[in-house]
Protein backbone atom coordinates (compact mmCIF):
# COMPACT_ATOMS: atom_id res chain seq x y z
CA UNK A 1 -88.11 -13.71 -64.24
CA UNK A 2 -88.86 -10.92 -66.81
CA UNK A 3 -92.09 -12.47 -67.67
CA UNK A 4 -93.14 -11.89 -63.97
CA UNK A 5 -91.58 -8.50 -64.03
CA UNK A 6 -94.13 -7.77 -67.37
CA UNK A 7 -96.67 -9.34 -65.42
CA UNK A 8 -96.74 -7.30 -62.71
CA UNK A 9 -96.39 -4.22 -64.70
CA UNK A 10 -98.94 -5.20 -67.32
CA UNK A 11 -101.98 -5.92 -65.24
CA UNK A 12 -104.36 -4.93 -62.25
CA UNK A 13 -103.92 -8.35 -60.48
CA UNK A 14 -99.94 -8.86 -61.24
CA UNK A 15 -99.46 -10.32 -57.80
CA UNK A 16 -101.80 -13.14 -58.11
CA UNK A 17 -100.67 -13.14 -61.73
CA UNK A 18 -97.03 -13.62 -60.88
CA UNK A 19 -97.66 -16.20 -57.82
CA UNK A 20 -99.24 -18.51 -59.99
CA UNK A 21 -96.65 -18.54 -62.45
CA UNK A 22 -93.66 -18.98 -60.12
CA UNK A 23 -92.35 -22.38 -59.97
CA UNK A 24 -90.55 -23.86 -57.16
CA UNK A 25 -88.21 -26.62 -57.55
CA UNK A 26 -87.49 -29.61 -54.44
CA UNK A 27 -84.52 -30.18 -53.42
CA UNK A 28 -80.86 -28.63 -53.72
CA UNK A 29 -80.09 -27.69 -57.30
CA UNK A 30 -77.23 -29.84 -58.88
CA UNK A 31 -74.06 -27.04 -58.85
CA UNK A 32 -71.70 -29.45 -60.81
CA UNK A 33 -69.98 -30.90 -57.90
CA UNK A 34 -66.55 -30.40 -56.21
CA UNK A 35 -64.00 -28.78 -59.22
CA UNK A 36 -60.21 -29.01 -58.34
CA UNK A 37 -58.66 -25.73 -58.23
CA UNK A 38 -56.38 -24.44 -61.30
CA UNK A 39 -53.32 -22.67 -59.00
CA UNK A 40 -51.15 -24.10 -57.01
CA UNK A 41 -52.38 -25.45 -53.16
CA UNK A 42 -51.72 -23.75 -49.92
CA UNK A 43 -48.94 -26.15 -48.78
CA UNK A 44 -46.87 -25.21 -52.17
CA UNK A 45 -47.34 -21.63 -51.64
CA UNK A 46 -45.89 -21.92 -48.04
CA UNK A 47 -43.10 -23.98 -49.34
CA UNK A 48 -41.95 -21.66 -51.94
CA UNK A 49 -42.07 -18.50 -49.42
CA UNK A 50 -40.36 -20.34 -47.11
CA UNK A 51 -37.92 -21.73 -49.43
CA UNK A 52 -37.65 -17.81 -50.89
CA UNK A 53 -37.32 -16.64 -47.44
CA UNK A 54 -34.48 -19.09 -46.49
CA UNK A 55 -32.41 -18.44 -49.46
CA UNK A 56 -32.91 -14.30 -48.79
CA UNK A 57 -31.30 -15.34 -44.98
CA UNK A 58 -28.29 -16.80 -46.32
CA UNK A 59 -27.30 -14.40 -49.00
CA UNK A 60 -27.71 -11.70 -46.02
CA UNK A 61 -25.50 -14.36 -44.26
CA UNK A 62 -23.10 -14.21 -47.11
CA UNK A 63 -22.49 -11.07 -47.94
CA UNK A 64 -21.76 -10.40 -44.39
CA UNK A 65 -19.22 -12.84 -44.51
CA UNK A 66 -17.82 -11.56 -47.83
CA UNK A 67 -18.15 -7.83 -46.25
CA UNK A 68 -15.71 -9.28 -43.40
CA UNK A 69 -13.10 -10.72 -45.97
CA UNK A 70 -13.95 -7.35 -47.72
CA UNK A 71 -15.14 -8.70 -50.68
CA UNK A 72 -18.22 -7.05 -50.54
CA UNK A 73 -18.91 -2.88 -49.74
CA UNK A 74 -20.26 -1.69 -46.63
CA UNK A 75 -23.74 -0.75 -48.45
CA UNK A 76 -23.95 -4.18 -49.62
CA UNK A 77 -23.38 -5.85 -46.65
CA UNK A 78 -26.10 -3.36 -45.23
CA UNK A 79 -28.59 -3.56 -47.70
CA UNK A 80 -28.29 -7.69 -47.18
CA UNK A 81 -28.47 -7.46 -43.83
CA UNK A 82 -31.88 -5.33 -44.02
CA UNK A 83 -33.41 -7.62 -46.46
CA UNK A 84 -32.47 -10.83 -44.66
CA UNK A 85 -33.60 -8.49 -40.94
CA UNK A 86 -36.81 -8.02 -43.19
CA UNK A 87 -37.72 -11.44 -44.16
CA UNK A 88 -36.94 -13.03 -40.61
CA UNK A 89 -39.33 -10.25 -39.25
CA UNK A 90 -42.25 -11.17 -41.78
CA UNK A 91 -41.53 -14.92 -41.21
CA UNK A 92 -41.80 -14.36 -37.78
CA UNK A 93 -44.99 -12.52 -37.58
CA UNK A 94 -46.47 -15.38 -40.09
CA UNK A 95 -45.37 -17.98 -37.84
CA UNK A 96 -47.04 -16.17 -34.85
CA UNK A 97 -50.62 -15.87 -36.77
CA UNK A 98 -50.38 -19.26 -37.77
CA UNK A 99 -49.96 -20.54 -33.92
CA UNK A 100 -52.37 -17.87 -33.12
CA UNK A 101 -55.11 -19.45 -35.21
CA UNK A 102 -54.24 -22.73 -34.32
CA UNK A 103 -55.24 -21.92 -30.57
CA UNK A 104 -58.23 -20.62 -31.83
CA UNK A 105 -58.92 -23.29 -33.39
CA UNK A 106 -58.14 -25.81 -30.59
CA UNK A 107 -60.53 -23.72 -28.51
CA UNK A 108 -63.45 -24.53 -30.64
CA UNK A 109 -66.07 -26.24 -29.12
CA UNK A 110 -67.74 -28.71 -31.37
């Protein structure tokens, strides 16, 4: 490439000069195939946010029920509550873009 740069550059004529010294190649160049990816898949990802999310649901669960024996503060049980509130919200609105791109999906013509 920088030896049709100079050409170009260097002489009178450097398009015809750097035209003749291009060189095409057939055919798809060989890009070293298919190469597994290093981090974990999709699937695991999902299953360890919705394993994280499930366990953040039942210690809201729990501290509720320890705020009724009155084991646990008020601002405990609140702040539990709010998390767990959180997480069902944000699993929620995953689920929903997951069905919603699934219906795109199924709307595809092929």
């Amino acid at each position: 490439m920088i030896n049709e740069i100079a050409a170009l550059t260097s002489s009178t004529d450097g398009v015809l000069k750097s035209t003749s010294t291009t060189r095409f190649t057939a055919g798809t160049p060989d890009l070293g195939g298919t190469v597994q990816a290093s981090g974990p898949s999709f699937s695991d990802t999902m299953a360890e946010v919705s394993q994280g999310a499930i366990d953040k649901i039942k210690a809201g669960e729990a501290t509720a029920i320890a705020g009724v024996d009155g084991q646990a503060s008020v601002q405990q049980v609140v702040e539990a509550v709010m998390a767990a509130e959180s997480t069902l919200k944000t699993a929620i609105a995953i689920r929903d873009k997951v069905v919603n791109a699934y219906q795109e999906i199924s709307r595809m013509s092929i």
